[in-house]
Protein backbone atom coordinates (compact mmCIF):
# COMPACT_ATOMS: atom_id res chain seq x y z
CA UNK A 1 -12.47 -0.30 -14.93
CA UNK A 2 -13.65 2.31 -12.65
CA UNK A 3 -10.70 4.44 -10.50
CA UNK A 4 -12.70 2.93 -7.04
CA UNK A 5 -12.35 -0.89 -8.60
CA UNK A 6 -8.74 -0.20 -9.42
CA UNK A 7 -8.17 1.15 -6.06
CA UNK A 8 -9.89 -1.90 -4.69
CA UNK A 9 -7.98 -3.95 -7.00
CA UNK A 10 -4.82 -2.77 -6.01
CA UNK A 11 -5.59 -2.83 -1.97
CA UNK A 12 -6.74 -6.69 -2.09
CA UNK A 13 -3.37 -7.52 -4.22
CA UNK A 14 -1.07 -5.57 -1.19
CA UNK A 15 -2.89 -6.29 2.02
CA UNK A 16 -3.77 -10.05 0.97
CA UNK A 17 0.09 -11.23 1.66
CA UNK A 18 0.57 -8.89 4.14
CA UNK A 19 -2.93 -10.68 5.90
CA UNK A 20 -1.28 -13.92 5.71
CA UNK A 21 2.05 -12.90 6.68
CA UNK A 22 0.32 -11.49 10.43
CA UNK A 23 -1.83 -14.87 9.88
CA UNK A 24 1.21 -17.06 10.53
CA UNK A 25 3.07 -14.79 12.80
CA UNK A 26 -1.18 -14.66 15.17
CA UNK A 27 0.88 -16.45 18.42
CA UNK A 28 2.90 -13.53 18.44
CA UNK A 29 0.73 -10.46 18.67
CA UNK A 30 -0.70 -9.46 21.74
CA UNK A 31 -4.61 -10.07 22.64
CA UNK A 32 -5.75 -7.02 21.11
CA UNK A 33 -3.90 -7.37 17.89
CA UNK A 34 -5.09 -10.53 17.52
CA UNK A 35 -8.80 -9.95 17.75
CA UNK A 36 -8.47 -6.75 15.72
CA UNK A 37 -6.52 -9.56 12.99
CA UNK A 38 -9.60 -11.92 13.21
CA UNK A 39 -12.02 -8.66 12.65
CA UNK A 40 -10.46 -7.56 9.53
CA UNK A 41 -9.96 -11.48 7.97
CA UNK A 42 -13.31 -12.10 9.29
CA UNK A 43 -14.78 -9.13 7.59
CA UNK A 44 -12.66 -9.88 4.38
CA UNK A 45 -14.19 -13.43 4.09
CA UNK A 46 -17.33 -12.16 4.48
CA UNK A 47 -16.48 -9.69 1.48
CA UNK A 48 -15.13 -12.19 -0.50
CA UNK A 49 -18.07 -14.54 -0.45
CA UNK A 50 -20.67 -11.82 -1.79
CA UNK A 51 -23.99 -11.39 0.33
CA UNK A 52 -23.57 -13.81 3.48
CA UNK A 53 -26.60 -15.60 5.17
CA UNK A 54 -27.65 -17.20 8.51
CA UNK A 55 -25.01 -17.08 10.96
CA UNK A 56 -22.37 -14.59 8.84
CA UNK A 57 -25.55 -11.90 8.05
CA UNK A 58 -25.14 -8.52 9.91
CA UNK A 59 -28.12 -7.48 12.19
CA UNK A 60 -28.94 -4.36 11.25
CA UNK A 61 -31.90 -1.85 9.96
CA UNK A 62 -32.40 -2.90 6.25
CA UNK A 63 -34.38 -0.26 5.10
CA UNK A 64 -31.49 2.27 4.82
């Protein structure tokens, strides 16, 4: 395994509880935390299920 898929590896298995834990506790954060929460688990599902389409693909210039 290569040191970036360890690192990855290790990130996913810390910030995954630590996700849900802010998950549950979502009525208590202010507006801006709470969009900024949605952001990040929004861009982690979209991580987690590979290359999205339709609604979930990013706009963007594919020829880079």
């Amino acid at each position: 395994m290569t040191p970036i898929n360890t690192a990855e590896q290790t990130y996913r298995a810390w910030s995954s509880p630590i996700l849900l834990e802010l998950k549950e506790r979502e009525h208590q954060l202010d507006p801006d935390a709470r969009q900024a929460l949605h952001n990040v688990l929004e861009e982690r599902r979209l991580v987690d299920t590979g290359n999205p389409s339709g609604k979930d693909r990013r706009s963007g210039d594919s020829t880079r």
